[in-house]
N, C-alpha and C. Protein backbone atom coordinates (compact mmCIF):
# COMPACT_ATOMS: atom_id res chain seq x y z
N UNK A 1 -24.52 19.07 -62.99
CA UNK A 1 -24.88 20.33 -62.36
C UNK A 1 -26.20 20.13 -61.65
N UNK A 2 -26.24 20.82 -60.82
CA UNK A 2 -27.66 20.64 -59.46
C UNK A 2 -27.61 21.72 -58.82
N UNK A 3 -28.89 21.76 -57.84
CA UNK A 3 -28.79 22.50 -56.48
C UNK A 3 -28.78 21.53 -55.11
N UNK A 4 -28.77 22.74 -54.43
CA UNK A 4 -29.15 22.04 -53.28
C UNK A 4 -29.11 23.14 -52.10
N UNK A 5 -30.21 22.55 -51.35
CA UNK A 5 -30.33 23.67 -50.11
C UNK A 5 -30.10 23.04 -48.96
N UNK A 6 -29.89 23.41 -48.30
CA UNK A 6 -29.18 22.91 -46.30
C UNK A 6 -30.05 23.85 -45.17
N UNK A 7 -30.69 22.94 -44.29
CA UNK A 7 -31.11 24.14 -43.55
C UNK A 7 -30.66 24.44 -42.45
N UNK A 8 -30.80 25.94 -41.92
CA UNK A 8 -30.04 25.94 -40.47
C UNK A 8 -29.47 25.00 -39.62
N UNK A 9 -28.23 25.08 -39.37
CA UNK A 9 -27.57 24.00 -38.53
C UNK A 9 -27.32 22.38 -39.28
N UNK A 10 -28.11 22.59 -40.47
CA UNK A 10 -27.67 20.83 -41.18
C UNK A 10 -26.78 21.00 -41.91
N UNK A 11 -25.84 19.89 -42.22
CA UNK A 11 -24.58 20.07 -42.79
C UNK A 11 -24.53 18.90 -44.25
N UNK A 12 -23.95 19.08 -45.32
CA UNK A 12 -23.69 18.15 -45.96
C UNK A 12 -22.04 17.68 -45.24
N UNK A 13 -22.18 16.03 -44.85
CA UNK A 13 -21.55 15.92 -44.44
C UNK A 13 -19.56 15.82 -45.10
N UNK A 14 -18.43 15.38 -44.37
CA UNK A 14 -17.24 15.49 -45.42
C UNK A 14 -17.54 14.25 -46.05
N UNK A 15 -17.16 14.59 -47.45
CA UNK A 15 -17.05 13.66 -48.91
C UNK A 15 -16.01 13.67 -49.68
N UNK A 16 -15.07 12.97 -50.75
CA UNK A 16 -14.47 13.23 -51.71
C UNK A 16 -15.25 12.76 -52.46
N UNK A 17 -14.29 12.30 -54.16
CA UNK A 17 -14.71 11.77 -55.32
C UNK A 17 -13.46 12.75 -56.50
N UNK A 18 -13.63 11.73 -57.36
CA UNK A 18 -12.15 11.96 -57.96
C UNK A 18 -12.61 13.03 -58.79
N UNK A 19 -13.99 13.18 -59.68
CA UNK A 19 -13.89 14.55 -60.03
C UNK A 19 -13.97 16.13 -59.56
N UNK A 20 -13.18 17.15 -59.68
CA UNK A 20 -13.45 18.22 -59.19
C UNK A 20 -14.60 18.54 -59.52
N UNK A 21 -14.73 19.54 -58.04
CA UNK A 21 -16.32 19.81 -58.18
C UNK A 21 -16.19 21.71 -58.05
N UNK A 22 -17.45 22.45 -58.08
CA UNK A 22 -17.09 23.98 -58.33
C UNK A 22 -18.40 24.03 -57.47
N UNK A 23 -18.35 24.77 -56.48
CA UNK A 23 -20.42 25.46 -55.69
C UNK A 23 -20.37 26.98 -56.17
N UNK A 24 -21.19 27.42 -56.45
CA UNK A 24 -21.91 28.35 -56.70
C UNK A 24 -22.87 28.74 -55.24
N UNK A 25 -22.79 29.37 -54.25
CA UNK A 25 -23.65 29.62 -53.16
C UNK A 25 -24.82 30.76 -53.55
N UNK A 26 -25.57 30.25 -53.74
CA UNK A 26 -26.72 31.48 -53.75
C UNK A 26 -27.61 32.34 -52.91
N UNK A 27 -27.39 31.82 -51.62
CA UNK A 27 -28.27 31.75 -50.62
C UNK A 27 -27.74 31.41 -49.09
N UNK A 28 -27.48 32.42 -48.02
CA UNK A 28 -27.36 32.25 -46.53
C UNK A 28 -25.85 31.90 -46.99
N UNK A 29 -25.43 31.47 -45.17
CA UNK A 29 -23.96 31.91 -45.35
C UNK A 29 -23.43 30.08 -44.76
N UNK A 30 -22.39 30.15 -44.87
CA UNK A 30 -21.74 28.39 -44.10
C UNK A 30 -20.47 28.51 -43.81
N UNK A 31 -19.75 27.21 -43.04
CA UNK A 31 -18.65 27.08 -42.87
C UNK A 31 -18.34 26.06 -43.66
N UNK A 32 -17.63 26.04 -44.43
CA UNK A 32 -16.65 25.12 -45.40
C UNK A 32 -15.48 24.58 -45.08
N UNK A 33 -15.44 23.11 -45.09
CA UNK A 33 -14.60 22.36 -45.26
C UNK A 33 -13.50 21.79 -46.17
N UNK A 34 -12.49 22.13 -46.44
CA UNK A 34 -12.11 21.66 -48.14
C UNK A 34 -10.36 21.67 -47.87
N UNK A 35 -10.23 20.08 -47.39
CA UNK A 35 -8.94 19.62 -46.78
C UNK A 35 -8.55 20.27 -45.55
N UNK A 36 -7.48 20.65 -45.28
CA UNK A 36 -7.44 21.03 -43.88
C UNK A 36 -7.50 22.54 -44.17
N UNK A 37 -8.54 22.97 -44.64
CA UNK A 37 -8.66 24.66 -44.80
C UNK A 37 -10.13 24.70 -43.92
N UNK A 38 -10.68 24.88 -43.06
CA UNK A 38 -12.51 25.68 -43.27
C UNK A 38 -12.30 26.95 -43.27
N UNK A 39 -13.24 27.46 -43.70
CA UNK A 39 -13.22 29.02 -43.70
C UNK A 39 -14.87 29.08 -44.03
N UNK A 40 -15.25 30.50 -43.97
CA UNK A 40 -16.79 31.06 -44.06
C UNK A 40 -16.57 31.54 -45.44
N UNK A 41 -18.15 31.14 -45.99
CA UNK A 41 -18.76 31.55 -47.36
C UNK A 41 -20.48 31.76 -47.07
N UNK A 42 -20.03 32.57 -48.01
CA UNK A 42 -21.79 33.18 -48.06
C UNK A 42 -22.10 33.19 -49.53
N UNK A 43 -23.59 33.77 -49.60
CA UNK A 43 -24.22 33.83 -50.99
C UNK A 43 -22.87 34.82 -52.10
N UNK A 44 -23.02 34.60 -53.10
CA UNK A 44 -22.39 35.06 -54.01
C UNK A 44 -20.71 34.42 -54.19
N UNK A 45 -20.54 33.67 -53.56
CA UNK A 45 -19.20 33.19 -53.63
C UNK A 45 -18.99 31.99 -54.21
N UNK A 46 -17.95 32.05 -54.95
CA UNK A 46 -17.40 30.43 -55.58
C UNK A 46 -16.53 29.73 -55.39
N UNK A 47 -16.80 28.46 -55.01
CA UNK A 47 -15.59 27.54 -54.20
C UNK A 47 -15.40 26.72 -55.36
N UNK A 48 -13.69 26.25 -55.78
CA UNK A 48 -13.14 25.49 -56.22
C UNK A 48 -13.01 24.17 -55.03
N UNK A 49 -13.25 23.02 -55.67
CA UNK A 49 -12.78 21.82 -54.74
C UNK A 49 -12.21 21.30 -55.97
N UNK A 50 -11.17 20.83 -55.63
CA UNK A 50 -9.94 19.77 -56.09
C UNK A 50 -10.21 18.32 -56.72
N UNK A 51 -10.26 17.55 -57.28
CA UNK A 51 -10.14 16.18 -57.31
C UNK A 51 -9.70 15.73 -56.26
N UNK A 52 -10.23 14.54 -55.39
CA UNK A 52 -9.87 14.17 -54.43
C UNK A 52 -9.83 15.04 -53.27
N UNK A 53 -9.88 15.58 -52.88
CA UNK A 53 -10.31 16.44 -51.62
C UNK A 53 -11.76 16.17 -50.85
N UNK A 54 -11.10 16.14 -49.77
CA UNK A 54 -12.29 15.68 -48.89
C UNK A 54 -12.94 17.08 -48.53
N UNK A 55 -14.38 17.63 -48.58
CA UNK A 55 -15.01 18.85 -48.59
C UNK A 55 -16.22 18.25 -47.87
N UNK A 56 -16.84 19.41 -47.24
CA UNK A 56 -18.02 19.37 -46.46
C UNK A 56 -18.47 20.48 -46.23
N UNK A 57 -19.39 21.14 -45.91
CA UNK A 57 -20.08 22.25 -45.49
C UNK A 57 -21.36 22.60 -44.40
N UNK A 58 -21.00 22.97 -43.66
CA UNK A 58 -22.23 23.37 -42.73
C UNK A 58 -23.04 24.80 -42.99
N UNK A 59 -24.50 24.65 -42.71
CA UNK A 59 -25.30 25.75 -42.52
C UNK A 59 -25.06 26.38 -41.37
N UNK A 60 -24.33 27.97 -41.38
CA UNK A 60 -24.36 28.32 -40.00
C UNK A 60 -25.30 29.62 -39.66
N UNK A 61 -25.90 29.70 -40.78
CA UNK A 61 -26.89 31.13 -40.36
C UNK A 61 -28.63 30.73 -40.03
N UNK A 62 -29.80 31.65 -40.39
CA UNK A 62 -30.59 31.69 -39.77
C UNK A 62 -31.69 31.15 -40.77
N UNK A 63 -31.07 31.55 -42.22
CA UNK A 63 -31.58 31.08 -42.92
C UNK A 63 -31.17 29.93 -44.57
N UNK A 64 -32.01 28.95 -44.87
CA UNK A 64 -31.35 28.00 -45.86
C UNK A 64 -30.03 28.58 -46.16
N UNK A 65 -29.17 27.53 -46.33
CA UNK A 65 -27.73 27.72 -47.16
C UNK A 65 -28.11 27.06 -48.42
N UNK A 66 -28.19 27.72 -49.74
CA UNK A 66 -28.34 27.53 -51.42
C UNK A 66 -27.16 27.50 -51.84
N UNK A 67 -26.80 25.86 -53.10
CA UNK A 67 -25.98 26.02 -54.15
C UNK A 67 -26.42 25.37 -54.77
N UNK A 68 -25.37 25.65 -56.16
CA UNK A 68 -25.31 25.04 -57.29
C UNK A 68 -23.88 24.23 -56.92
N UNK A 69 -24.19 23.12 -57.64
CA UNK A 69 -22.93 22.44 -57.72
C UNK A 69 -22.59 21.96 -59.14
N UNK A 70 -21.57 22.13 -59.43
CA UNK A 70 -20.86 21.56 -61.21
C UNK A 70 -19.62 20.58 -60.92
N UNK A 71 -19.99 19.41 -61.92
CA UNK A 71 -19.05 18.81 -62.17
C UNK A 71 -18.36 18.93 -63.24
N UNK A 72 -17.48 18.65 -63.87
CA UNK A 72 -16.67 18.34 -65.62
C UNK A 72 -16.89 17.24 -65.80
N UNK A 73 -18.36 16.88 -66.01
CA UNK A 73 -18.81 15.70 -66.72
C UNK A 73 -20.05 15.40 -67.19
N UNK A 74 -20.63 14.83 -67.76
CA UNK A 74 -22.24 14.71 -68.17
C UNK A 74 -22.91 13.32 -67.77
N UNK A 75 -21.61 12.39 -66.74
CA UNK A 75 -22.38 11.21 -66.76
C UNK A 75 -22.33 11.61 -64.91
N UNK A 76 -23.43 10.85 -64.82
CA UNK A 76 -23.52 11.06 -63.13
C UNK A 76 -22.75 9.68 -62.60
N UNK A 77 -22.90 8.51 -63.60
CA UNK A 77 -21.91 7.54 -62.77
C UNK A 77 -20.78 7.16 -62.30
N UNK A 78 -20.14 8.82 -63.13
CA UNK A 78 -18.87 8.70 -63.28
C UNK A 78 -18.13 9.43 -61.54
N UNK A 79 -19.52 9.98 -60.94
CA UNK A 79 -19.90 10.42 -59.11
C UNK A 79 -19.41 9.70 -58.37
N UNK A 80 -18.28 9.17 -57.57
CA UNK A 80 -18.74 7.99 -56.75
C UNK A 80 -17.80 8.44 -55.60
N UNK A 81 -19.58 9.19 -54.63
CA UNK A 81 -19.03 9.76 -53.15
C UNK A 81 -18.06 8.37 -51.90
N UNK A 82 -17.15 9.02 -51.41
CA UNK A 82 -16.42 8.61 -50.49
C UNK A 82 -16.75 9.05 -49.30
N UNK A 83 -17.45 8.49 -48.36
CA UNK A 83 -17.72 9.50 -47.00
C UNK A 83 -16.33 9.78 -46.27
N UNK A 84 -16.55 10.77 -45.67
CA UNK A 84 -15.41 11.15 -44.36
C UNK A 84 -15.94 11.94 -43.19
N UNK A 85 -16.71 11.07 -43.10
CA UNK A 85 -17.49 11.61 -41.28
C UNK A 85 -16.22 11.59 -39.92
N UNK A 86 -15.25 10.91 -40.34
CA UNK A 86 -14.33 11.05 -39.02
C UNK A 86 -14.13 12.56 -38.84
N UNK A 87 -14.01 13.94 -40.63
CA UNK A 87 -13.99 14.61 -40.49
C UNK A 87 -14.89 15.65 -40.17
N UNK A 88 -15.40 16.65 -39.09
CA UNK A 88 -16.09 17.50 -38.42
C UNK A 88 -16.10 19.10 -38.87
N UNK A 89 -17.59 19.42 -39.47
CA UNK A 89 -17.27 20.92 -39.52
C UNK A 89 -17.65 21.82 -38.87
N UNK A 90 -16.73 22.41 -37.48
CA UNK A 90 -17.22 23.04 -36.68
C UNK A 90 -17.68 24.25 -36.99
């Protein structure tokens, strides 16, 4: 479990990894990536990502985009990001 903040216009770019992951948004609003779905999220909302699913998120408002992120695990090595920059979050 972590945070993390994004600022206007910066994006965490697309990633998988075999454990599912859960965001918690606390803060400003984004466009989400999560397989061939994007759609808009803002503060107060909770995204399920899948095992294996390639996910990404952009900042699209004026101010920081805030989350929490959770895994189902306690070891961090058990993390191991896959980039997918071919994929774009407009």
């Amino acid at each position: 479990m972590g945070t993390m903040e994004i600022p206007p216009g910066a994006s965490l770019n697309a990633h998988h990894h075999s454990p599912l992951e859960v965001y918690y948004l606390t803060s400003g609003e984004g466009r989400l990536l999560c397989g061939d779905t994007v759609k808009h999220v803002r503060a107060g909302d909770v995204v399920y990502i899948p095992a294996n699913q390639v996910h990404g998120i952009k900042n699209i408002g004026e101010h920081s985009l805030a989350l929490v992120w959770m895994f189902p695990t306690d070891t961090w090595s058990e993390i191991e990001y896959h980039d997918d920059h071919e994929q774009i979050i407009d």
